[in-house]
Protein backbone atom coordinates (compact mmCIF):
# COMPACT_ATOMS: atom_id res chain seq x y z
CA UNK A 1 35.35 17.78 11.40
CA UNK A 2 38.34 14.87 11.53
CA UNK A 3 38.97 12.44 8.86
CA UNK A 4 38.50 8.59 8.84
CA UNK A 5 42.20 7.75 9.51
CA UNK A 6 41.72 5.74 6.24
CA UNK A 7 44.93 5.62 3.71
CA UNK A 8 42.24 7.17 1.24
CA UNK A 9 41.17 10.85 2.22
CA UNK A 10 37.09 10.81 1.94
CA UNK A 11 35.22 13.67 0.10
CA UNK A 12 34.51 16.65 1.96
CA UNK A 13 30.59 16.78 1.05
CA UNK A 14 28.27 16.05 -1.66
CA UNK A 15 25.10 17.56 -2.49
CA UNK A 16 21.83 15.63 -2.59
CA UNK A 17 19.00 16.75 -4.63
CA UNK A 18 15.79 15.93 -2.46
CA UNK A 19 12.03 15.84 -3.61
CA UNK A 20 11.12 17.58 -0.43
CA UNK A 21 14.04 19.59 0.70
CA UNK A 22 15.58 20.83 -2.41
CA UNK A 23 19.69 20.48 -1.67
CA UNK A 24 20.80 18.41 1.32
CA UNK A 25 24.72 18.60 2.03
CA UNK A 26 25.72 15.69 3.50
CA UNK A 27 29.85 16.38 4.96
CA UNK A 28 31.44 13.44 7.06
CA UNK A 29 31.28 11.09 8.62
CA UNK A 30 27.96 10.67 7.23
CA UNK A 31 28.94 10.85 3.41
CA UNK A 32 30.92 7.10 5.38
CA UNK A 33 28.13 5.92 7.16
CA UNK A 34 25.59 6.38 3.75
CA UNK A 35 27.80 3.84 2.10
CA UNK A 36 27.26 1.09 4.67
CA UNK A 37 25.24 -1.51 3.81
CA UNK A 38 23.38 -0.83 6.97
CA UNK A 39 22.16 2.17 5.67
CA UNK A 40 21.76 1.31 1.53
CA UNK A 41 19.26 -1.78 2.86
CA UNK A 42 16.80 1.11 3.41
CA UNK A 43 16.56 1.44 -0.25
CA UNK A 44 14.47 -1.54 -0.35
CA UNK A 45 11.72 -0.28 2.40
CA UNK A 46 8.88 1.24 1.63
CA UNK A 47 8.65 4.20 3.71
CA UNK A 48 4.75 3.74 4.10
CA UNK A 49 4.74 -0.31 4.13
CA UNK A 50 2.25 -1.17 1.44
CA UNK A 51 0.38 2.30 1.59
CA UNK A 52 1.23 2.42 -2.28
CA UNK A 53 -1.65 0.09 -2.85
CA UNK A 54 -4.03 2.64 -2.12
CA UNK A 55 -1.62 5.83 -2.88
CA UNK A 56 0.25 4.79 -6.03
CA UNK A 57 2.89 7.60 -5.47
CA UNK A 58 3.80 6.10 -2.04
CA UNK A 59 6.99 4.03 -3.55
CA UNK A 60 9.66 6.45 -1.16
CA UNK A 61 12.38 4.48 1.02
CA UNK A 62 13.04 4.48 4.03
CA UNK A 63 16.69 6.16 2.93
CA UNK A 64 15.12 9.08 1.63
CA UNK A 65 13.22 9.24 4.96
CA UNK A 66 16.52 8.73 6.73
CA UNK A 67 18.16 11.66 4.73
CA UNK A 68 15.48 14.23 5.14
CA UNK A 69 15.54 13.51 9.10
CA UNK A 70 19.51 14.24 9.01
CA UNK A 71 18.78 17.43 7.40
CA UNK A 72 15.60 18.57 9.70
CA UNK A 73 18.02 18.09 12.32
CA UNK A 74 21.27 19.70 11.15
CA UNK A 75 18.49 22.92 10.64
CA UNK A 76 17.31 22.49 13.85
CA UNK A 77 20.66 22.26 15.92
CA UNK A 78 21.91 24.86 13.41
CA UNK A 79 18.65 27.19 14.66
CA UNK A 80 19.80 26.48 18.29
CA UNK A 81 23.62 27.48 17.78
CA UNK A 82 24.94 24.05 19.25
CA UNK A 83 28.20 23.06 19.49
CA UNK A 84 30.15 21.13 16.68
CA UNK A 85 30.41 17.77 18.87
CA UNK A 86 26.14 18.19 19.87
CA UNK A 87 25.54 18.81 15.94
CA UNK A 88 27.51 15.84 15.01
CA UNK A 89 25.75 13.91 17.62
CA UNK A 90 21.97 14.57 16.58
CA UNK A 91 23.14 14.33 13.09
CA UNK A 92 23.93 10.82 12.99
CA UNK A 93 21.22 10.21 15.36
CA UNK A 94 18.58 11.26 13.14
CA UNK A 95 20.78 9.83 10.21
CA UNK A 96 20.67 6.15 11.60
CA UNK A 97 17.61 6.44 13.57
CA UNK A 98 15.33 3.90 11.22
CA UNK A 99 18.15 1.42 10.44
CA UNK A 100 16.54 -1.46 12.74
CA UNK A 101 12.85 -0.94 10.32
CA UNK A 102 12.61 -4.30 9.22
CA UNK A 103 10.78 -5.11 5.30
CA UNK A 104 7.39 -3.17 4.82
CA UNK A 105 8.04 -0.65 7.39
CA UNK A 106 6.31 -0.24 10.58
CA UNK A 107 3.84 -3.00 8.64
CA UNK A 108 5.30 -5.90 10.79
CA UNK A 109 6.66 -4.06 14.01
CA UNK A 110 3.90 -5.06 16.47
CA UNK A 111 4.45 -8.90 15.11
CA UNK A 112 7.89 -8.42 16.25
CA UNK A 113 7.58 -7.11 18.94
CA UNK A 114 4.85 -9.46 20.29
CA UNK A 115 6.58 -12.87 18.99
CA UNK A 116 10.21 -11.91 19.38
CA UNK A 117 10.63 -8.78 22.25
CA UNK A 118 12.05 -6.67 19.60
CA UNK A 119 11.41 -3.18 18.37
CA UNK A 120 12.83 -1.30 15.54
CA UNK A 121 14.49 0.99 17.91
CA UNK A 122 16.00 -2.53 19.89
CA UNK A 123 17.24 -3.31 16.37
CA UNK A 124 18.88 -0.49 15.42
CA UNK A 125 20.50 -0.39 18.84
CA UNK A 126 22.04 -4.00 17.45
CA UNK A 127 22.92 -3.49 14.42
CA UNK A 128 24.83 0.09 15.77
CA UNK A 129 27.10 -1.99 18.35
CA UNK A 130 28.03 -4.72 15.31
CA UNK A 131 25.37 -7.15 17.21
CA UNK A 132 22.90 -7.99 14.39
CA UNK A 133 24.40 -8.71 10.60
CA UNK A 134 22.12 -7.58 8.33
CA UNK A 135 24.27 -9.36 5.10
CA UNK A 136 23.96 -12.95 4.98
CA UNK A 137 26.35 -15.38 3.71
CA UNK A 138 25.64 -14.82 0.31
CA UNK A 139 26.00 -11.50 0.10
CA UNK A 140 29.06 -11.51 2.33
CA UNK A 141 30.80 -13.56 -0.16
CA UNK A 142 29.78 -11.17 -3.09
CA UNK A 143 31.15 -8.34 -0.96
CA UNK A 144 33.97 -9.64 0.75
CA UNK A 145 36.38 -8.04 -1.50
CA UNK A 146 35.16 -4.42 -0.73
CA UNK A 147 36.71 -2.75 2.34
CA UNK A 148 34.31 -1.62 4.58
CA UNK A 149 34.31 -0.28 8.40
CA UNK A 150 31.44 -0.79 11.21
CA UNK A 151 29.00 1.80 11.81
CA UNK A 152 30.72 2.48 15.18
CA UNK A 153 34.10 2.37 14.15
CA UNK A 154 33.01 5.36 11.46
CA UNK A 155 31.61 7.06 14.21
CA UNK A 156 34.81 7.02 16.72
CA UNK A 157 37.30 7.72 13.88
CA UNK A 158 35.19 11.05 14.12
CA UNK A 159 35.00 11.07 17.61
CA UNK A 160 31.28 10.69 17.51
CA UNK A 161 30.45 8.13 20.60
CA UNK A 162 28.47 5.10 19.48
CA UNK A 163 26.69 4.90 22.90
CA UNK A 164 25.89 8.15 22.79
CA UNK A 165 24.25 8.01 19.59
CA UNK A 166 22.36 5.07 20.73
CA UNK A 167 21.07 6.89 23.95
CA UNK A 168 19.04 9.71 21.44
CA UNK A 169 17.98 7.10 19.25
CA UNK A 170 16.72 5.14 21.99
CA UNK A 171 15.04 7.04 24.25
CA UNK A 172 11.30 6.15 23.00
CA UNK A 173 12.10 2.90 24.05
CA UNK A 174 12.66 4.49 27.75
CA UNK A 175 9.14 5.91 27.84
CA UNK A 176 11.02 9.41 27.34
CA UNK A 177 7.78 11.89 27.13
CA UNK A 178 9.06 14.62 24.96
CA UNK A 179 8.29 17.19 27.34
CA UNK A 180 10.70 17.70 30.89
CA UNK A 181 8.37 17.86 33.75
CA UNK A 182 8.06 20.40 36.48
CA UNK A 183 9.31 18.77 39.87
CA UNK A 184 9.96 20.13 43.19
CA UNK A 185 13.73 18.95 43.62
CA UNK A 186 15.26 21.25 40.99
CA UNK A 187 17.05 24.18 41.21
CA UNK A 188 15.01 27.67 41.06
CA UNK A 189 16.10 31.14 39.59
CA UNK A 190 13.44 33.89 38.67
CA UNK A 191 10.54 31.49 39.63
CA UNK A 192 12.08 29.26 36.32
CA UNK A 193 13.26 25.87 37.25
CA UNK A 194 16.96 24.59 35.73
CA UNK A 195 17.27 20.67 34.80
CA UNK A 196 21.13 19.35 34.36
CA UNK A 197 20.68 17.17 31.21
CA UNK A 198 20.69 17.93 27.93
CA UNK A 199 17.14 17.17 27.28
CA UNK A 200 16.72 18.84 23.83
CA UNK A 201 19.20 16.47 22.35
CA UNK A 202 16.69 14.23 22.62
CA UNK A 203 13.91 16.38 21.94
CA UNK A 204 15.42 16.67 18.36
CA UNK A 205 14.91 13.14 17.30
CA UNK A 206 12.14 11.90 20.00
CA UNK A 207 9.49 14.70 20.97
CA UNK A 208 6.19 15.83 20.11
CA UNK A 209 7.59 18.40 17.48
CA UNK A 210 10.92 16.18 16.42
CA UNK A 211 12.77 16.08 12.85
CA UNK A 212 11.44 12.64 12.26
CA UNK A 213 7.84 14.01 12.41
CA UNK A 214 8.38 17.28 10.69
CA UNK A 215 10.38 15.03 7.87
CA UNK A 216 8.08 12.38 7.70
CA UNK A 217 4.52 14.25 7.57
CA UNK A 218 5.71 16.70 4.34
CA UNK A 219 7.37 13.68 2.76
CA UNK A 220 4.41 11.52 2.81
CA UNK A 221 2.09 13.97 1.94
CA UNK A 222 3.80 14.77 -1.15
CA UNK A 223 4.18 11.18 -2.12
CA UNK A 224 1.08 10.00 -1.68
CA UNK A 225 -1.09 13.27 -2.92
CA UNK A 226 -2.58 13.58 0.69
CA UNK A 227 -2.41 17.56 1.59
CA UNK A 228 -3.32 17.39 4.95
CA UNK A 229 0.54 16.76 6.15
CA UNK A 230 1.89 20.25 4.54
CA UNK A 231 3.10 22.30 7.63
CA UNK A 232 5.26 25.13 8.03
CA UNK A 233 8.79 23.75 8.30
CA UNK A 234 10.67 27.21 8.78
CA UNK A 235 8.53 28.96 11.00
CA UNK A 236 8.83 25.73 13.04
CA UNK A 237 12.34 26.03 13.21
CA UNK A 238 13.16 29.77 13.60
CA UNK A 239 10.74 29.56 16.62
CA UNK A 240 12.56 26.79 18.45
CA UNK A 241 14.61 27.42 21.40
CA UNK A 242 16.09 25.72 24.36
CA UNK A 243 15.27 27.19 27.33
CA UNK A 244 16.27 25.19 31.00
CA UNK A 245 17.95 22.34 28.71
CA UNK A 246 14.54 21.65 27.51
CA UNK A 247 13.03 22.11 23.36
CA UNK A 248 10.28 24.92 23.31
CA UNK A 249 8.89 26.64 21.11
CA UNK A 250 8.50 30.53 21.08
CA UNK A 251 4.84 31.79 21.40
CA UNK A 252 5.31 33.23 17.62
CA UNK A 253 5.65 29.29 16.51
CA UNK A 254 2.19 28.84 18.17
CA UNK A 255 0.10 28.40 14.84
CA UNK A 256 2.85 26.62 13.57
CA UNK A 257 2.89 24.01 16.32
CA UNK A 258 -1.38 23.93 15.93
CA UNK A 259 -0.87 23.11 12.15
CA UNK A 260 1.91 20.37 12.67
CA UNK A 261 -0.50 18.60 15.12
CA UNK A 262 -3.46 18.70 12.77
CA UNK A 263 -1.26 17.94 10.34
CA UNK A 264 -0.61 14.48 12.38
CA UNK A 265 -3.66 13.37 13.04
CA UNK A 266 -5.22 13.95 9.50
CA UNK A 267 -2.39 12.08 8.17
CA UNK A 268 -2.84 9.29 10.51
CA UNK A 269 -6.58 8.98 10.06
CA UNK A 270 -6.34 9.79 6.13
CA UNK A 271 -3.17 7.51 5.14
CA UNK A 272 -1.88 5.64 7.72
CA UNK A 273 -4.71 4.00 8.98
CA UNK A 274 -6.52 3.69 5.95
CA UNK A 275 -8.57 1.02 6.05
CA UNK A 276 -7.49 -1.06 2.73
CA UNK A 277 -4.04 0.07 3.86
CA UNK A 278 -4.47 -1.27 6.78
CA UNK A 279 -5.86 -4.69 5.58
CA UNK A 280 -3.25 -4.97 3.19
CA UNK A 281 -0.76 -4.88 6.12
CA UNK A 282 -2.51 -7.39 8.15
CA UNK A 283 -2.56 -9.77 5.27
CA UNK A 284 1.28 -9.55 5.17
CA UNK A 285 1.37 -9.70 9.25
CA UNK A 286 -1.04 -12.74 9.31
CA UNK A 287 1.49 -14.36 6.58
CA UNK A 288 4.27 -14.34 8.65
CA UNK A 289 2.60 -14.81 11.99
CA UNK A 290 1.62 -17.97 11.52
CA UNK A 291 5.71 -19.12 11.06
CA UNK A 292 7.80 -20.49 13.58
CA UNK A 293 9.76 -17.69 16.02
CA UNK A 294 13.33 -18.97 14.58
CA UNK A 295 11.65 -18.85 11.45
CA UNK A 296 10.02 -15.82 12.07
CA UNK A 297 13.37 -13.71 12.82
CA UNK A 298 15.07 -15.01 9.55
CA UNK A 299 12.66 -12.03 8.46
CA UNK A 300 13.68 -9.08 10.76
CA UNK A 301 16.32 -7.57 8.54
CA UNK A 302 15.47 -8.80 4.81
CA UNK A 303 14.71 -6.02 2.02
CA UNK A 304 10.90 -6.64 0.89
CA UNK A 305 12.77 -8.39 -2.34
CA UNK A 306 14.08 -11.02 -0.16
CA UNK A 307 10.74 -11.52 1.97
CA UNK A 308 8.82 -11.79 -1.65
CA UNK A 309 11.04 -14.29 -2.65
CA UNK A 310 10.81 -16.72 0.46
CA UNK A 311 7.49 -16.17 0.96
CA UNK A 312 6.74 -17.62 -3.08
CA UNK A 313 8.96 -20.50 -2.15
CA UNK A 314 7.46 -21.32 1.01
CA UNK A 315 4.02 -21.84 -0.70
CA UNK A 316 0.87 -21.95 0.97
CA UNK A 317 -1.18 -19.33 2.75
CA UNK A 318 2.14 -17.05 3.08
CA UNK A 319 2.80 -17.73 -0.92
CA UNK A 320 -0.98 -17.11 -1.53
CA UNK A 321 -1.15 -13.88 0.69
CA UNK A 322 2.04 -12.58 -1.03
CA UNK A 323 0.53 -12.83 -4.47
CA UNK A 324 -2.55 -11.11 -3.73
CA UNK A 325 -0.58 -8.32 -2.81
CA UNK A 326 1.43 -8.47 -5.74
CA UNK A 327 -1.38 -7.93 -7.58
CA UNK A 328 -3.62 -5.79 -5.61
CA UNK A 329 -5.90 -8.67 -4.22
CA UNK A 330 -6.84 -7.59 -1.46
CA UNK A 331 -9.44 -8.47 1.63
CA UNK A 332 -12.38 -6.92 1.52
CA UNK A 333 -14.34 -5.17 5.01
CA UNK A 334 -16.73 -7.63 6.60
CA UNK A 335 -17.76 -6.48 9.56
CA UNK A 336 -16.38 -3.45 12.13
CA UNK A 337 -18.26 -1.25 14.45
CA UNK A 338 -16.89 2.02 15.48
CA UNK A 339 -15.68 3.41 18.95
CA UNK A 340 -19.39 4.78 19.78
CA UNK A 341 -20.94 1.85 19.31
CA UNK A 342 -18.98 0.01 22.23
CA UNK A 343 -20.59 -0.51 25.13
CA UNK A 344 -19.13 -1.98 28.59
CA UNK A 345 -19.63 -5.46 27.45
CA UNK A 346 -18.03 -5.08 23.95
CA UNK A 347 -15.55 -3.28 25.33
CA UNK A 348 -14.65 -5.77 27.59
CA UNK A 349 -15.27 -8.59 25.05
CA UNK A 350 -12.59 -6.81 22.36
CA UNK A 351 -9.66 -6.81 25.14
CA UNK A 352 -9.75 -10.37 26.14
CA UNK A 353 -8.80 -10.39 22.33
CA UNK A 354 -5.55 -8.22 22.24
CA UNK A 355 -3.31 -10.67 22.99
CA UNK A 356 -2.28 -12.24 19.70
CA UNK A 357 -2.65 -16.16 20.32
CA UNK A 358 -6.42 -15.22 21.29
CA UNK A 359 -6.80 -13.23 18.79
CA UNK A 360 -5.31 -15.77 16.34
CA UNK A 361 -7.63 -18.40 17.48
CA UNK A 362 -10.54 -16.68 16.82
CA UNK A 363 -10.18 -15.91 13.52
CA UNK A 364 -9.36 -19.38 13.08
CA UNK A 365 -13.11 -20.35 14.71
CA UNK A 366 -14.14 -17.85 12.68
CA UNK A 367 -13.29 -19.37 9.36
CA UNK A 368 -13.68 -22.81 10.52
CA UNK A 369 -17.45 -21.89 10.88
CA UNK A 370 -18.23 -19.64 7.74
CA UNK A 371 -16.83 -22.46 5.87
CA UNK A 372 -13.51 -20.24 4.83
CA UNK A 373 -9.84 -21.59 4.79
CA UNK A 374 -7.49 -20.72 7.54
CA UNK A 375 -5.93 -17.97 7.11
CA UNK A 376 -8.59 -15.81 5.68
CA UNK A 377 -9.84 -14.37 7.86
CA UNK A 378 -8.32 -11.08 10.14
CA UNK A 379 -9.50 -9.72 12.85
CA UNK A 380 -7.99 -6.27 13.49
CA UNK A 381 -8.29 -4.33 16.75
CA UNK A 382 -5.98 -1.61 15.91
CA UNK A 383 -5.23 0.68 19.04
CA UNK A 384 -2.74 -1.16 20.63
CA UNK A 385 -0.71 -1.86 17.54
CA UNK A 386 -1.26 1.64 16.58
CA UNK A 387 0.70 2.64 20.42
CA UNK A 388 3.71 0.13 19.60
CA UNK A 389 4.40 1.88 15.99
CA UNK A 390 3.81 5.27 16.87
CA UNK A 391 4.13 5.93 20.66
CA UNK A 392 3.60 9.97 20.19
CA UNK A 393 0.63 9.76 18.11
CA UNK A 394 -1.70 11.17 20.93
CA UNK A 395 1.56 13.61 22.64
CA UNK A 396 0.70 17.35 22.52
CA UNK A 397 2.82 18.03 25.23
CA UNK A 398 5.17 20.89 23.70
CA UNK A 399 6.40 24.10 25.89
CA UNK A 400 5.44 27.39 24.79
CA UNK A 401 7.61 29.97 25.56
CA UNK A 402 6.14 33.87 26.37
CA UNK A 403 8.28 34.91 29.25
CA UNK A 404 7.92 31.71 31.10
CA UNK A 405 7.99 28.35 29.99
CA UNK A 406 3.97 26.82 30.00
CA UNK A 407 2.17 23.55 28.37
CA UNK A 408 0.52 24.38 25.08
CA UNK A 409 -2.94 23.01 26.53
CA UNK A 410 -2.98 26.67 28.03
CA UNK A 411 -2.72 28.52 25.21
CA UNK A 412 -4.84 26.46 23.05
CA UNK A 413 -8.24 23.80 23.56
CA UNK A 414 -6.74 22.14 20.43
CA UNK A 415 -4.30 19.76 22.12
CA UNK A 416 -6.61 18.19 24.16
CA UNK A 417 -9.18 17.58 21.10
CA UNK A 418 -6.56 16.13 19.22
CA UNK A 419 -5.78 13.69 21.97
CA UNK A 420 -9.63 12.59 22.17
CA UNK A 421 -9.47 12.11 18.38
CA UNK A 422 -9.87 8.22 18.33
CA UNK A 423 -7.38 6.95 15.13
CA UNK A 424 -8.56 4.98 13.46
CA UNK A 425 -12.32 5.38 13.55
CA UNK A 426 -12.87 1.46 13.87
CA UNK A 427 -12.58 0.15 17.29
CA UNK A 428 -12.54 -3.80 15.73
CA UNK A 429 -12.58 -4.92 11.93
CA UNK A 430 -12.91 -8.03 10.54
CA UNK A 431 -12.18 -8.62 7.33
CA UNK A 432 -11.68 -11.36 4.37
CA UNK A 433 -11.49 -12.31 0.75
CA UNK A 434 -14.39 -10.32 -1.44
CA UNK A 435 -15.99 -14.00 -2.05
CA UNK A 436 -16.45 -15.25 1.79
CA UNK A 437 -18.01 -11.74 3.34
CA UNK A 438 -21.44 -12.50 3.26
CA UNK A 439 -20.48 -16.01 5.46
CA UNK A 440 -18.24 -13.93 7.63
CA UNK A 441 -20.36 -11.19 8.37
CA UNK A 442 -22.86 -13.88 9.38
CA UNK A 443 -20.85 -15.22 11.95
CA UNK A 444 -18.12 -12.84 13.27
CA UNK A 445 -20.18 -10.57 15.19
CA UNK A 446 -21.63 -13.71 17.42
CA UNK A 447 -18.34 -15.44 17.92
CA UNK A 448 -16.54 -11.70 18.38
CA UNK A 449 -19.05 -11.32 21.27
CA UNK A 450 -20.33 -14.50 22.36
């Protein structure tokens, strides 16, 4: 691999002792691209938002995350005998992927995306091409003096393309499946169809069995205790294979596919969606959703430090809210009712409420009528929000491969279980401080449904 065309000759590699992985070489350009500030920010995000209230181990970054993914994926594309230029190219892919997360994780994503049209993914798109600064002026003057290069000019001074890097990071953003499907306008040899793109590129960092999933579900589960995400990492990867341009995995990997998916869904049901998790999160969401939009994106790219800080100077509900979670005050359950016990009308009733402003105004009514201060109330109805921050949550689509190439929903009734697995188990919670449930039990369920 080239050198930076730097005066200063980088270091060939260092070694990287990981809690999950054991040794991680990291060579260059990426040794380069770790120093950015772009990347080091991720040191300040919680990896699992403010999951650590619940699961006091659950204090891993977002840079650890970012790490582990890199290495998933230089084992995968190493399994797969790629070229030099492809393994550079999903290597910083899965290296930079998370670099748009903004503070807490995927804690504040769907506010973002609802107020302001932006995604993580957008973000990191941004911040790639030099369009989003993530220093401000204070910490531009501290570091002025330090000679430092662009993510994309690190990438072309090792011929790595910028736009192509972008492309894999970005293709959940272009509704990109994970799986190629089966049309009638493609070439056919031996009753096998042949696709022209690259597909498994992207299949590396954005699929149903991906590096970011494999890296995130054993990482997780060791921080926070949980051992529903253990899965088997190496008979996942020696049973990968690319077959038509497409990711599949070998019918040997078949058990190790089921347990990744279970795997998933515990994890998602079990720690991610927790529900005092989850309330903690909406606390912080409702915080910031009642600011301004240009006040509102002064937030996007801040460590958690920086959004504690201006949060306890701007007072008020987003200074009380941040306290409580500083010290584990948290909203208490006041009301929910589960998936089953929806009927037509409820049903109906709960998606008038989905877009935020309604939303918002209800819980304000809400309050207003139990006699509870604004703010106090939250009202979460969680599937939608639960599509925006994790888009493959319900994808089993993976290709099995036993002579020809077939969906895994033939070999196996588990995929389409999983997918009518409702996560989380609440279809709409409402919840509020310990001392106003009694009045807000009284009157949510009327004014939810009236």
């Amino acid at each position: 691999m080239p050198h930076s065309s730097d005066s200063t000759p980088d270091v060939e590699y260092k070694i990287i002792h990981d809690t999950v992985h054991g040794t991680i070489k990291l060579i260059q350009p990426f040794l380069r691209l770790l120093e950015t500030p772009e990347l080091q920010r991720l040191n300040s995000i919680h990896q699992l938002g403010l999951a650590y209230l619940v699961f006091p181990g659950a204090n891993h970054t977002r840079l650890e995350h970012s790490l582990g993914t890199y290495h998933v994926a230089a084992r995968m594309a190493n399994a797969l005998n790629l070229d030099e230029d492809e393994r550079s190219l999903v290597a910083a892919a899965a290296l930079l992927h998370d670099i748009g997360h903004g503070p807490y994780s995927h804690t504040l994503e769907y506010l973002f995306s609802t107020r302001l049209g932006l995604t993580h993914t957008d973000l990191t798109r941004m911040i790639i091409l030099g369009e989003e600064e993530i220093l401000d002026d204070d910490h531009k003057q501290v570091l002025n003096h330090i000679p430092r290069k662009s993510i994309s000019d690190i990438l072309e001074n090792h011929n790595i393309d910028p736009a192509k890097v972008i492309d894999l990071i970005c293709t959940e953003s272009r509704e990109f499946d994970g799986m190629i499907k089966l049309t009638e306008d493609l070439p056919i040899h031996d009753n096998q169809q042949f696709f022209n793109t690259k597909k498994y590129l992207y299949q590396i960092i954005h699929s149903t069995i991906d590096a970011d999933q494999i890296d995130y579900l054993l990482r997780d589960s060791h921080y926070t205790g949980v051992a529903y995400g253990v899965l088997d990492i190496d008979r996942l990867i020696q049973t990968i294979e690319v077959f038509n341009n497409d990711l599949v995995i070998n019918k040997h990997g078949l058990s190790a596919v089921e347990g990744m998916l279970v795997a998933r869904t515990l994890m998602y049901s079990s720690v991610y969606f927790h529900k005092t998790v989850r309330i903690a999160e909406l606390m912080l969401s409702r915080a910031l959703e009642r600011l301004g939009a240009e006040q509102l994106r002064e937030f996007l790219v801040c460590s958690e430090a920086e959004l504690v800080h201006k949060f306890i100077k701007l007072g008020g509900l987003q200074g009380e809210l941040i306290t409580f979670l500083l010290y584990r005050h948290l909203f208490k359950r006041a009301f929910h009712l589960k998936h089953t016990d929806l009927d037509d009308a409820t049903r109906e009733a709960l998606l008038r409420l989905e877009t935020p402003d309604k939303r918002l105004a209800l819980e304000d009514a809400i309050a207003a009528r139990a006699g509870v201060p604004k703010g106090h109330v939250i009202i979460d109805i969680p599937l939608k929000e639960l599509k925006v921050s994790e888009p493959r949550i319900h994808q089993t689509d993976i290709n099995i491969l036993d002579k020809t190439v077939k969906p895994l929903s033939k070999y196996t009734p588990l995929a389409k279980a999983l997918q009518q697995r409702n996560i989380p188990d609440w279809a709409v919670m409402v919840a509020t401080d310990k001392k106003y449930i009694e009045p807000v039990a009284k009157v949510a369920e009327k004014l939810l449904f009236d």
